[in-house]
N, C-alpha and C. Protein backbone atom coordinates (compact mmCIF):
# COMPACT_ATOMS: atom_id res chain seq x y z
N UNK A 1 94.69 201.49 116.40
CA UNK A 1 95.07 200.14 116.79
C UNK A 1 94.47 199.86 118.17
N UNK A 2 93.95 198.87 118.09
CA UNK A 2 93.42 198.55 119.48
C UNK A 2 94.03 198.13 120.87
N UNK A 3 93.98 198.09 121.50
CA UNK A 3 94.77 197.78 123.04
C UNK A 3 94.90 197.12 123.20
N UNK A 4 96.32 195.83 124.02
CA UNK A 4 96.29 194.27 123.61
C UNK A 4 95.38 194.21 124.75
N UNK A 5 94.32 192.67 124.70
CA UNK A 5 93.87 192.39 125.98
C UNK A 5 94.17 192.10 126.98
N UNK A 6 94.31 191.88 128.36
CA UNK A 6 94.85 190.86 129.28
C UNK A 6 94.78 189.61 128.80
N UNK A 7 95.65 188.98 129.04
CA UNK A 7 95.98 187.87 128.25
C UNK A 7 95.90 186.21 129.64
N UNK A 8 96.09 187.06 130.71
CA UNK A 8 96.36 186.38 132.01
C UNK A 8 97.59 185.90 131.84
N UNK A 9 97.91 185.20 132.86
CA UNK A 9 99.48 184.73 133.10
C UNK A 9 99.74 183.75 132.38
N UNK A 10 101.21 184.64 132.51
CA UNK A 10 102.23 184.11 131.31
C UNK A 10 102.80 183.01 131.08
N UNK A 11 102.84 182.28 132.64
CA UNK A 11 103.66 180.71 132.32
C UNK A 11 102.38 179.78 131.89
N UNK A 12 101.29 180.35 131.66
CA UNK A 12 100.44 178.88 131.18
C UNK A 12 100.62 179.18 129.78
N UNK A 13 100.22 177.29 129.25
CA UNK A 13 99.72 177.47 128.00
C UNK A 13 98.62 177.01 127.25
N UNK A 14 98.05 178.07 126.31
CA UNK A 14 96.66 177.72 126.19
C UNK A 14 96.13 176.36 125.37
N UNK A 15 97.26 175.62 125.40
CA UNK A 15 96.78 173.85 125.20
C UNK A 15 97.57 172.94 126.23
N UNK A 16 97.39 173.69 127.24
CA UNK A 16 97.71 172.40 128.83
C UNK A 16 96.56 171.91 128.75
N UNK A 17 96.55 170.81 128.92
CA UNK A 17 95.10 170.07 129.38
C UNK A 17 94.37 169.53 128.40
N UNK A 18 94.82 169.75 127.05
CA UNK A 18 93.46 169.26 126.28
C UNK A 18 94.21 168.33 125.46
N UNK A 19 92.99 167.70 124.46
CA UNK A 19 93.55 166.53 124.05
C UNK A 19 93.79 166.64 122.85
N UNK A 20 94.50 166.14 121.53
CA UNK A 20 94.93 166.67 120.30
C UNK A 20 93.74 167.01 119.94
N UNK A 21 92.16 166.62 119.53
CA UNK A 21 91.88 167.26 119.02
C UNK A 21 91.15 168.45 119.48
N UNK A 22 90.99 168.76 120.73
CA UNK A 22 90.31 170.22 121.35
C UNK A 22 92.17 171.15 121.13
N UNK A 23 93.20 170.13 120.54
CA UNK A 23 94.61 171.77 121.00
C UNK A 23 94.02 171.97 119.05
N UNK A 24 93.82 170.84 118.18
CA UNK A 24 93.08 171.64 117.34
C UNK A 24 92.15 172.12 116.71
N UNK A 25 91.34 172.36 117.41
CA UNK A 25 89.64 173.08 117.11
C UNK A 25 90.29 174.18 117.63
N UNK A 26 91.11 174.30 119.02
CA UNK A 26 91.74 175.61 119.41
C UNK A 26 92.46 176.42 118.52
N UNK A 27 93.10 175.54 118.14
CA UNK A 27 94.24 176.41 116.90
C UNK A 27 93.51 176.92 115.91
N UNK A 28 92.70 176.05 115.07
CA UNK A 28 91.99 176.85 113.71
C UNK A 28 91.26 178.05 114.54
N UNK A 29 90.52 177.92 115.65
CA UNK A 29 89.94 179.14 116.24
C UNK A 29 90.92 179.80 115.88
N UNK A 30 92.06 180.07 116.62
CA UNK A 30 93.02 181.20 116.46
C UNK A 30 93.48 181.48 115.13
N UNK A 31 92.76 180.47 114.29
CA UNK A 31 93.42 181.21 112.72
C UNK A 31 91.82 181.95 112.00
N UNK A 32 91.23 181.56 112.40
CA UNK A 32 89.89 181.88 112.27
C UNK A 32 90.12 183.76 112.85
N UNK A 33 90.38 183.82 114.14
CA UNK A 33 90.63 184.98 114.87
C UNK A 33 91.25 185.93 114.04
N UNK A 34 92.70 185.44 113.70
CA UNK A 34 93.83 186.13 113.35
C UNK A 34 93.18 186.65 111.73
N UNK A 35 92.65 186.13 111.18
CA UNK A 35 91.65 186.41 109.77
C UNK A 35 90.95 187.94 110.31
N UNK A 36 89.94 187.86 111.57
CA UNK A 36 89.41 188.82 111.39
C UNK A 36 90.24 189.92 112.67
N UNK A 37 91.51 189.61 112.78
CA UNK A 37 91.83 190.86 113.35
C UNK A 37 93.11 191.29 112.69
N UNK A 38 92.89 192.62 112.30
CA UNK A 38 93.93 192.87 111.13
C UNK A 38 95.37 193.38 111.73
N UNK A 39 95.64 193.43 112.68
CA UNK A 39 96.69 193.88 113.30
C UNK A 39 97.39 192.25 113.92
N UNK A 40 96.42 191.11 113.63
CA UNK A 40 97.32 190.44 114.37
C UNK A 40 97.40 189.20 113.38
N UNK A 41 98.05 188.34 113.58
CA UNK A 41 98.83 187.08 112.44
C UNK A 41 98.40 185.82 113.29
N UNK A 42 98.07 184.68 113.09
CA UNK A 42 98.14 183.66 113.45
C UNK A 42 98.82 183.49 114.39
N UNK A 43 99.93 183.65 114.35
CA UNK A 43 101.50 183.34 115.45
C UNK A 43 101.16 184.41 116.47
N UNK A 44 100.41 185.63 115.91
CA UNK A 44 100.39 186.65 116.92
C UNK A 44 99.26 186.51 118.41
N UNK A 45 98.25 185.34 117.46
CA UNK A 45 97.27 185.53 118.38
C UNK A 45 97.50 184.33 119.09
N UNK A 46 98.26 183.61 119.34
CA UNK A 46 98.98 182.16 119.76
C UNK A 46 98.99 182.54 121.42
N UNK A 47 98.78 182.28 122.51
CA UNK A 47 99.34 182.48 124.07
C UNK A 47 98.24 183.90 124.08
N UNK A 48 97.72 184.19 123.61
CA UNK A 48 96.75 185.25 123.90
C UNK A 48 95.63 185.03 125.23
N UNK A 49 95.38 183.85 124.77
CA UNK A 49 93.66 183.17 125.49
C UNK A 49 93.18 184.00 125.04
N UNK A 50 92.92 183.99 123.54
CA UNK A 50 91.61 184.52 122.93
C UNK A 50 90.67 183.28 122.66
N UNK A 51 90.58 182.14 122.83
CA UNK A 51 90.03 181.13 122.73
C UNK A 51 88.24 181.45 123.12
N UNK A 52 87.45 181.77 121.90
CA UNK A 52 86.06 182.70 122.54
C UNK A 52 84.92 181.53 122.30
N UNK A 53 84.80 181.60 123.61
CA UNK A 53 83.71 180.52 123.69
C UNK A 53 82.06 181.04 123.34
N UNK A 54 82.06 182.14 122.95
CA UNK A 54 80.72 182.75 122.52
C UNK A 54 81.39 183.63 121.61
N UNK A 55 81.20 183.52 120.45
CA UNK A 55 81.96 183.67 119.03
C UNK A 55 80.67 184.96 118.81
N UNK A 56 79.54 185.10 119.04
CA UNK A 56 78.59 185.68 118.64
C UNK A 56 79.20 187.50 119.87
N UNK A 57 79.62 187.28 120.81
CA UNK A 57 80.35 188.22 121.41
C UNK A 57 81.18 189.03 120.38
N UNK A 58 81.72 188.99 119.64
CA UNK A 58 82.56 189.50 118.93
C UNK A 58 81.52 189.74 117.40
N UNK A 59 80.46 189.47 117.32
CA UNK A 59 79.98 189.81 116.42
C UNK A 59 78.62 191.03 117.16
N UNK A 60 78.18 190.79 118.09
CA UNK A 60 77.43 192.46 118.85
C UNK A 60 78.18 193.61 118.53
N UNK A 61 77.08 194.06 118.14
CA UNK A 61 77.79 195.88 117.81
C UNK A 61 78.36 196.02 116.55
N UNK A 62 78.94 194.94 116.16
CA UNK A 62 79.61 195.49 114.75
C UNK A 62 78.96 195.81 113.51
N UNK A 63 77.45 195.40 113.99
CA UNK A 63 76.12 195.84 112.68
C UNK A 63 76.08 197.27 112.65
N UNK A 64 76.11 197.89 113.67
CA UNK A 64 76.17 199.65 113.73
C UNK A 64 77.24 199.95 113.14
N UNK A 65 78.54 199.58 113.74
CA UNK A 65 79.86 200.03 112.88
C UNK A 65 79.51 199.61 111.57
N UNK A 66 79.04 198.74 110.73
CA UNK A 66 79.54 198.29 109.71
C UNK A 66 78.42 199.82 108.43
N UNK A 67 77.21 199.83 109.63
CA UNK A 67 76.27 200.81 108.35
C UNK A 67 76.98 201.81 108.49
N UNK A 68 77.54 202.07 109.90
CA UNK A 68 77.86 203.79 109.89
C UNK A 68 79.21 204.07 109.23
N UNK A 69 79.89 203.11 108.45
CA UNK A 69 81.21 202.82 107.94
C UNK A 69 80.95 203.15 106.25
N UNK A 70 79.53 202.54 106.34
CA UNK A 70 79.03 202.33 104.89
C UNK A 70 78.45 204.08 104.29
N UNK A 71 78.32 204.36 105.54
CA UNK A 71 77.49 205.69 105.11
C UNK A 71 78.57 206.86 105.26
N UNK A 72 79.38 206.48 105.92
CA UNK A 72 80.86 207.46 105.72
C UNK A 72 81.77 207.47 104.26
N UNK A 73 81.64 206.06 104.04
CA UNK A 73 82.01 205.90 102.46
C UNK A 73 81.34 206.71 101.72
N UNK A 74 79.92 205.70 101.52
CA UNK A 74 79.12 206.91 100.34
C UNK A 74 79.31 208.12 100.72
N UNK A 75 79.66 208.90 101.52
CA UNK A 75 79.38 210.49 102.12
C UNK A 75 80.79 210.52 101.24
N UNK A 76 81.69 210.35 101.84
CA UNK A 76 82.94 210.57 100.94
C UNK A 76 83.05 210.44 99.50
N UNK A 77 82.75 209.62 99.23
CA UNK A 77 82.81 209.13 97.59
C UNK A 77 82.28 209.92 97.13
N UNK A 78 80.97 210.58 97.57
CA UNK A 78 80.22 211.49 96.96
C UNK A 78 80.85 212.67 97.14
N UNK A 79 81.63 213.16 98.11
CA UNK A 79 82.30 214.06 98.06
C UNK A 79 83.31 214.18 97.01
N UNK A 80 84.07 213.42 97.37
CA UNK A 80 85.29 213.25 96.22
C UNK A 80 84.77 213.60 94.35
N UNK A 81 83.90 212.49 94.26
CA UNK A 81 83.04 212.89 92.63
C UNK A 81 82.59 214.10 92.52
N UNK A 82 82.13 215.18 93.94
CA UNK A 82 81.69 216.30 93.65
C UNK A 82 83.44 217.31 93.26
N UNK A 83 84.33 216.33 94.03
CA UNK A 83 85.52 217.86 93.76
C UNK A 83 86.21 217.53 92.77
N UNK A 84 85.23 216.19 91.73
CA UNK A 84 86.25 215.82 90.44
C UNK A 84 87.50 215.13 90.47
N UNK A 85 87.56 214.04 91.77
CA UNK A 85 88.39 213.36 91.91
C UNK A 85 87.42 212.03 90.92
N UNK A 86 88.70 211.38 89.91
CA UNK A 86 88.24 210.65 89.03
C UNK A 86 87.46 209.22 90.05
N UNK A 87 86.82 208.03 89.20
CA UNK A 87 86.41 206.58 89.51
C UNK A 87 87.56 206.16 89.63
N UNK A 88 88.47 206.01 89.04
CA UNK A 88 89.80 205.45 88.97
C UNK A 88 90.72 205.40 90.23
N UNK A 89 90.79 206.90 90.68
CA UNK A 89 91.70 207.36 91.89
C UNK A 89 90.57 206.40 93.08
N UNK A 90 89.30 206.81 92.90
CA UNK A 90 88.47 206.05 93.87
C UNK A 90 88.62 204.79 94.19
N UNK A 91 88.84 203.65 92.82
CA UNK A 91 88.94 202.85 93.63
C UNK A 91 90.20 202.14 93.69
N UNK A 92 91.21 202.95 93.25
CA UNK A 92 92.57 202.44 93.80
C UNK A 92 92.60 202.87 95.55
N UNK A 93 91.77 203.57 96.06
CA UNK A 93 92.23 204.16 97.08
C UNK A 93 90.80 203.58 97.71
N UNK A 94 90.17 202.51 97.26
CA UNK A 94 89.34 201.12 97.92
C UNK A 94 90.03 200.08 97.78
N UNK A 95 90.91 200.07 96.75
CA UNK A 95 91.85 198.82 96.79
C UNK A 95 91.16 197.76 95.82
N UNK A 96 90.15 198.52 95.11
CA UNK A 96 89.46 197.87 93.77
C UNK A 96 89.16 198.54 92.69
N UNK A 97 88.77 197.89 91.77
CA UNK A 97 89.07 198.61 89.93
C UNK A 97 88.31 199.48 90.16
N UNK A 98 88.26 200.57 88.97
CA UNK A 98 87.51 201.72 88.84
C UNK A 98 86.08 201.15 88.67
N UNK A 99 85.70 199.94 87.82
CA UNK A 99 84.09 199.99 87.64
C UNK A 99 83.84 199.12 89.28
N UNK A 100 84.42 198.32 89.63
CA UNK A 100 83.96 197.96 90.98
C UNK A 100 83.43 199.74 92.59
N UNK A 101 84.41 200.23 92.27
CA UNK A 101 84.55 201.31 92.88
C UNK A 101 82.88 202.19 92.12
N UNK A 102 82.61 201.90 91.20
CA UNK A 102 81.21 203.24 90.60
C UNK A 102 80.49 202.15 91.15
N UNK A 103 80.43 200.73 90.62
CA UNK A 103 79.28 199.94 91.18
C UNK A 103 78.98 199.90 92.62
N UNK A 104 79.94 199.75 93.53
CA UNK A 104 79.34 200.08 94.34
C UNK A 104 78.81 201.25 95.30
């Protein structure tokens, strides 16, 4: 689980100042956010000031994680099929059907 960020101080709020529609371009951001962070909920990411004005920040680096994620899978999977753990167990334990789990 990751570390919460500084959030800065607590008595502001992160739609003082703006006008209905920048409090919602702000808000879908934060539902937009809360989508790709799995530990946190909509409501969770609310008073954060995660409000990311360079959206492409949060997408650096995650091309390395994502192959070296990919290649830990196949390494495993291939392991697993070598010790005769069925397609089935595989991809209940991807959280998808057995032929989705061989296809990919």
């Amino acid at each position: 689980m990751r570390d919460k960020p500084y959030a800065g101080p607590s008595d502001t709020n992160d739609f003082d100042g703006l006008s209905p529609d920048e409090m919602a371009k702000t808000l879908h951001e934060y539902q937009l956010l809360g989508e790709c962070f799995e530990t946190s909920n909509d409501e969770d990411m609310m008073g954060k000031g995660w409000a990311i004005d360079d959206p492409l920040s949060l997408v650096k680096g995650h091309g390395n994680n994502l192959r070296r994620a990919e290649r830990e899978l196949t390494a495993a999977v291939a392991l697993a099929r070598h010790q005769g753990v069925s397609w089935t167990a595989i991809g209940d334990a991807l959280d998808m059907s057995r032929a989705d789990a061989r296809e990919r």
